[in-house]
N, C-alpha and C. Protein backbone atom coordinates (compact mmCIF):
# COMPACT_ATOMS: atom_id res chain seq x y z
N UNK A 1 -9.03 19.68 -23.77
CA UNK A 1 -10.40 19.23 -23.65
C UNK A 1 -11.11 19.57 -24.94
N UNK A 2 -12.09 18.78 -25.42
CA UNK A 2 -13.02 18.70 -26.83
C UNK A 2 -14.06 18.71 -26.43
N UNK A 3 -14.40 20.25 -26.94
CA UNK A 3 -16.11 20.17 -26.95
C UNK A 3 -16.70 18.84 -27.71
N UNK A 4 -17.88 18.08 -26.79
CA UNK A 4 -18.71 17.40 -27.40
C UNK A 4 -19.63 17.59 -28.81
N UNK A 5 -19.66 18.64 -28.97
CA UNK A 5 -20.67 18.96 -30.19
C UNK A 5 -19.66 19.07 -31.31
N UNK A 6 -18.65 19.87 -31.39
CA UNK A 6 -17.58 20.41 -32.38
C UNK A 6 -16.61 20.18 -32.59
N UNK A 7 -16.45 19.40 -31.56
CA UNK A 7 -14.43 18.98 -31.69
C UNK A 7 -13.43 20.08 -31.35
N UNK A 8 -14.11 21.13 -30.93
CA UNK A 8 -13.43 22.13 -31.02
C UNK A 8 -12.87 21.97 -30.01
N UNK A 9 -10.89 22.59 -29.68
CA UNK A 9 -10.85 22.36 -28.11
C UNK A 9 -11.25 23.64 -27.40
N UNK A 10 -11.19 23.47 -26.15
CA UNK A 10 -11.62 24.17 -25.12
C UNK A 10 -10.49 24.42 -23.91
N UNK A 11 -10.51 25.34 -23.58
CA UNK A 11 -9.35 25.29 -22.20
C UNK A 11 -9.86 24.55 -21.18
N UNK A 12 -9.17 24.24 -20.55
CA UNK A 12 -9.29 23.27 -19.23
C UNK A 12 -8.29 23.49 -18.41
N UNK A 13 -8.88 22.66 -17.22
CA UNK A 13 -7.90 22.45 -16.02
C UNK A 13 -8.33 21.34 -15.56
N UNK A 14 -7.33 20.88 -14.50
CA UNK A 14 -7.20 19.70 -13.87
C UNK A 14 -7.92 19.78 -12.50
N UNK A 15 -8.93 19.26 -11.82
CA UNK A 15 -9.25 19.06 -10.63
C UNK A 15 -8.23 18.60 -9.70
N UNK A 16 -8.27 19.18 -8.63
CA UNK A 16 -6.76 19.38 -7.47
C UNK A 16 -6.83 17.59 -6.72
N UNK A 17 -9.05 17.44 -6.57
CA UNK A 17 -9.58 16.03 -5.88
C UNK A 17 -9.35 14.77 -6.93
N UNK A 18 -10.05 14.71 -7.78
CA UNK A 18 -10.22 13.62 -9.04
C UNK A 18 -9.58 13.85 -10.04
N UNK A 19 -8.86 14.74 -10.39
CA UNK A 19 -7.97 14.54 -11.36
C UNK A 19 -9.00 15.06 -12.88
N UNK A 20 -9.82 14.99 -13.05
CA UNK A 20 -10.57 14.85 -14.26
C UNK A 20 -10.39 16.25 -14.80
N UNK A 21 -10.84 16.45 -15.86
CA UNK A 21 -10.85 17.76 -16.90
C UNK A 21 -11.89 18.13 -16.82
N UNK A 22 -11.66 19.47 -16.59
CA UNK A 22 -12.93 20.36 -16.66
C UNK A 22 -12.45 21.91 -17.50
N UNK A 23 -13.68 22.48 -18.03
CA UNK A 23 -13.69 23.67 -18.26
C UNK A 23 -12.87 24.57 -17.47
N UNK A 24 -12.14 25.69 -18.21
CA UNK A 24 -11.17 26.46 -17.08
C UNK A 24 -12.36 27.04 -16.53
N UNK A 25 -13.35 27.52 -17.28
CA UNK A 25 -14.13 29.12 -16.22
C UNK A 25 -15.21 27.86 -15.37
N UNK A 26 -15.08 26.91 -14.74
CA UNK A 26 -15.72 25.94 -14.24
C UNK A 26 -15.67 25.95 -12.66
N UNK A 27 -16.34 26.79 -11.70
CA UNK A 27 -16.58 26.80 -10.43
C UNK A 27 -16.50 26.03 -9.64
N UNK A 28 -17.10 24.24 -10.44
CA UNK A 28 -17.40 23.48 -9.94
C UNK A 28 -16.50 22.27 -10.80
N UNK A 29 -16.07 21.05 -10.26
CA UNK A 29 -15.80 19.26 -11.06
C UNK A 29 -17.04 18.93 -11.67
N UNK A 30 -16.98 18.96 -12.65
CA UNK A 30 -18.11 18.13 -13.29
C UNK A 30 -18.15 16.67 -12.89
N UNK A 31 -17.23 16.12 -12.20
CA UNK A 31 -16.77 14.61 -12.06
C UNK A 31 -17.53 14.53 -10.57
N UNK A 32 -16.49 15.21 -9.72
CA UNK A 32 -16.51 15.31 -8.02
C UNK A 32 -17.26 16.17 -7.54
N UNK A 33 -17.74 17.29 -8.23
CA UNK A 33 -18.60 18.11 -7.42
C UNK A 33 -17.89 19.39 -6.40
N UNK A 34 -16.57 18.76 -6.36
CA UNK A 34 -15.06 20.14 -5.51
C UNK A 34 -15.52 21.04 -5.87
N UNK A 35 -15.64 22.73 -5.23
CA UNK A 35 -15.51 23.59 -5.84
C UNK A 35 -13.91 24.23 -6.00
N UNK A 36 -14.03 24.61 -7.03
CA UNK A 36 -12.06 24.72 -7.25
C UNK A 36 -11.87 25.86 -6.78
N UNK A 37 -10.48 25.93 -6.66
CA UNK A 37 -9.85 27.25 -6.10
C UNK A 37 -10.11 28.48 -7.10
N UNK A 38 -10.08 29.89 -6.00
CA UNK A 38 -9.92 30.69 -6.81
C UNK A 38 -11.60 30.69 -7.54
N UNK A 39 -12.38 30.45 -7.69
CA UNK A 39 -13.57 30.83 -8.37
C UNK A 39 -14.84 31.55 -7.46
N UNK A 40 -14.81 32.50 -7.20
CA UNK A 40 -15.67 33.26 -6.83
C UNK A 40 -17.19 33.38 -7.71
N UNK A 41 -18.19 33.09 -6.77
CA UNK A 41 -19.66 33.92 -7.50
C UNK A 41 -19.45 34.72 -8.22
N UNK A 42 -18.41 35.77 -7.97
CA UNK A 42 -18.60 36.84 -8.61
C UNK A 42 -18.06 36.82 -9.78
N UNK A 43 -17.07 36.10 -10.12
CA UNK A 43 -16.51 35.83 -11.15
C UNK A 43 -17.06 35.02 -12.88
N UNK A 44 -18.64 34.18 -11.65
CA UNK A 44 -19.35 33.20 -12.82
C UNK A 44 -20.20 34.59 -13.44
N UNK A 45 -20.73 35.23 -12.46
CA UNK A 45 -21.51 36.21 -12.67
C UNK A 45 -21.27 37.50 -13.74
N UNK A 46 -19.81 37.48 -13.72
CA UNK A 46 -19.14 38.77 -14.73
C UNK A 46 -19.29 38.05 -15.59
N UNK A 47 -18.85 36.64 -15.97
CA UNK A 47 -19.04 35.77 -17.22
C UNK A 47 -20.23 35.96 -17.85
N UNK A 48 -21.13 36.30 -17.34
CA UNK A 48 -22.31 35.63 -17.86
C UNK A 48 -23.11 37.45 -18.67
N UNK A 49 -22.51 38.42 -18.46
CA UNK A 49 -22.75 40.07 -17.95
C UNK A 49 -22.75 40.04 -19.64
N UNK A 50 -23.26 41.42 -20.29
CA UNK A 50 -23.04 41.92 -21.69
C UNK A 50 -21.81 42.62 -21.08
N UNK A 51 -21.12 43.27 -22.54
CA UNK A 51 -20.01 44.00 -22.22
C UNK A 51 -19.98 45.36 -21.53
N UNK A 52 -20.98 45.25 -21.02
CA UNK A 52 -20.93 46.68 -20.07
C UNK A 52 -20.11 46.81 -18.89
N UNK A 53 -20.27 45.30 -18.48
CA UNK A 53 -19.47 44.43 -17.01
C UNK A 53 -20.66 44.75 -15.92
N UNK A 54 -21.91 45.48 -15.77
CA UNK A 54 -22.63 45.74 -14.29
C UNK A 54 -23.77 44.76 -14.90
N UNK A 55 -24.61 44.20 -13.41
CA UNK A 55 -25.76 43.65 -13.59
C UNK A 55 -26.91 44.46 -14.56
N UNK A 56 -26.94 45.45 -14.91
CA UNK A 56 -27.58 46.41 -15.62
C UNK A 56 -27.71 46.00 -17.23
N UNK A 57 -26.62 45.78 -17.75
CA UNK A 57 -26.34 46.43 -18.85
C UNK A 57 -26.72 44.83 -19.74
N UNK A 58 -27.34 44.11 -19.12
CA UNK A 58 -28.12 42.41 -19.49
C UNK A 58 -29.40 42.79 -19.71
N UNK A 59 -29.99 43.32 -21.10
CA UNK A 59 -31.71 43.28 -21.56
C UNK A 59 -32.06 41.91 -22.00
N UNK A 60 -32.48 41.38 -21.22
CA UNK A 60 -33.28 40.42 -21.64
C UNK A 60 -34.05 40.15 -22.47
N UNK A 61 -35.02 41.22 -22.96
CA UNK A 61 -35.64 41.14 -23.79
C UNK A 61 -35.25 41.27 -24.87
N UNK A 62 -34.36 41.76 -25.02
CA UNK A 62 -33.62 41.85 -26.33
C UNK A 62 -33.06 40.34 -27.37
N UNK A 63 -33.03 39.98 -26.27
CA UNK A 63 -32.61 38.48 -26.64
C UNK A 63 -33.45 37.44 -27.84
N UNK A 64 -32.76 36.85 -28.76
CA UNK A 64 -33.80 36.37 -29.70
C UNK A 64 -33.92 34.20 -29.12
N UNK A 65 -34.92 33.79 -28.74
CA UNK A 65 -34.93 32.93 -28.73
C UNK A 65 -34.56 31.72 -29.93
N UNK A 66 -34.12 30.46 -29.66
CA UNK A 66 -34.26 29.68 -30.87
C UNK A 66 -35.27 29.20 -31.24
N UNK A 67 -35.54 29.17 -32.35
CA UNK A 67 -36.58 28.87 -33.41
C UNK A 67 -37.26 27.22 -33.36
N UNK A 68 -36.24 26.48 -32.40
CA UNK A 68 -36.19 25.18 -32.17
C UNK A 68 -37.20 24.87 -31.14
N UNK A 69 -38.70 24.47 -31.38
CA UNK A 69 -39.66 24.23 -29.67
C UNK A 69 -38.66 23.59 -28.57
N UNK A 70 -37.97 22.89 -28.79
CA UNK A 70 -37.89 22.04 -27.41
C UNK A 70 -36.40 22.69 -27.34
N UNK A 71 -35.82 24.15 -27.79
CA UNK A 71 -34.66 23.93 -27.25
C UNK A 71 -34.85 25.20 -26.44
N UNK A 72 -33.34 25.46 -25.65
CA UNK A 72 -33.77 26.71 -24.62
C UNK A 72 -32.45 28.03 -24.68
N UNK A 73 -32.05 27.40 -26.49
CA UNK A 73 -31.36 28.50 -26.07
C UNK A 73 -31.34 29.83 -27.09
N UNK A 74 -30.42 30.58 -27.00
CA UNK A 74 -30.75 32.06 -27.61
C UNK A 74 -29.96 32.43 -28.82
N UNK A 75 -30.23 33.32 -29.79
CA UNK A 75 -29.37 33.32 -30.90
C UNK A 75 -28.07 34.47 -30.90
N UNK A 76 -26.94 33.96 -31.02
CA UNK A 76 -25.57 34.79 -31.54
C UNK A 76 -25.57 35.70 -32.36
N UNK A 77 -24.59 35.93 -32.30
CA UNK A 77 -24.43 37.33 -33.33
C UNK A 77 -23.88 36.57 -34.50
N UNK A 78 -23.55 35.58 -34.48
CA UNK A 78 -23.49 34.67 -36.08
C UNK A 78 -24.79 33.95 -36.29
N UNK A 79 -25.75 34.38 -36.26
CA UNK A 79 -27.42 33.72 -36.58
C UNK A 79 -27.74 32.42 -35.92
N UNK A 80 -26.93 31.79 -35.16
CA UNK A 80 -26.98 30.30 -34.88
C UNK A 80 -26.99 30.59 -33.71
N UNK A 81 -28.18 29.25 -32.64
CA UNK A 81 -28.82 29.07 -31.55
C UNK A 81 -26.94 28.63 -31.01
N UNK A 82 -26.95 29.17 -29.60
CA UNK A 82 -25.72 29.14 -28.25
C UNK A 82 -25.50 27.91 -28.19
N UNK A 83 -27.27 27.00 -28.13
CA UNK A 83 -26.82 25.85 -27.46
C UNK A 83 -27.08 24.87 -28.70
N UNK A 84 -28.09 24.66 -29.64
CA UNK A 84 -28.00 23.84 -30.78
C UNK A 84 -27.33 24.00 -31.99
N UNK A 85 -26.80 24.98 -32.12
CA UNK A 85 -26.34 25.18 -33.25
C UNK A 85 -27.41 25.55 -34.43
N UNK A 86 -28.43 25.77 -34.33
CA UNK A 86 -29.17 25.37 -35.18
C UNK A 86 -29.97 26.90 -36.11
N UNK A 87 -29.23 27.28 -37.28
CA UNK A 87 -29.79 28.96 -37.61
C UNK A 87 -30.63 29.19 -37.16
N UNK A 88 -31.38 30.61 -37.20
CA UNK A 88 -32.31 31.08 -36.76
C UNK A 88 -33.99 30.96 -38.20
N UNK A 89 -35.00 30.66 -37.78
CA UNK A 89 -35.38 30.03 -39.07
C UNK A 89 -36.79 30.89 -38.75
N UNK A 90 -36.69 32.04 -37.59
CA UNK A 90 -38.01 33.19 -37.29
C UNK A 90 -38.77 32.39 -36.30
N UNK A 91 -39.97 33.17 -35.58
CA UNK A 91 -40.74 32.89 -34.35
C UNK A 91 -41.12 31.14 -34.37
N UNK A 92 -40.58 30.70 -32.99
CA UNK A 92 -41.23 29.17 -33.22
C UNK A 92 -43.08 29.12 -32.79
């Protein structure tokens, strides 16, 4: 599977219903809507955790927004917005 933005590939799996490709850490078919085997809440939820692994150890505030008005996402530890790609260019 190829990320849309980068070309980069991505792991995947096969839906068991429709057949289609999806993200491996993917709960859900992006196609069908199935929820796949084996994916627990709890599992999206550790994904999403800082490396501490507990609901705790996620400061929010710490977080640097992107510099971009209309976008919504946050900056990496390589200076560039999660979801645009787009450096960090200070307070929008």
């Amino acid at each position: 599977m190829k990320c849309p933005h980068c070309a980069e590939d991505i792991p995947g799996e096969i839906c068991p219903v429709c057949k289609g490709e999806v993200p491996a850490a993917s709960r859900y078919c992006c196609w069908c809507g199935q929820t796949l085997a084996g994916k627990a809440a709890s599992e999206a939820i550790e994904g999403g955790m800082a490396a501490g692994g507990d609901e705790d150890s996620v400061d929010f505030g710490k977080r640097l927004l992107c510099s971009d008005g209309s976008c919504i996402g946050v900056i990496g530890p390589d200076g560039r917005c999660k979801e645009c790609g787009k450096p960090y260019a200070g307070e929008p």
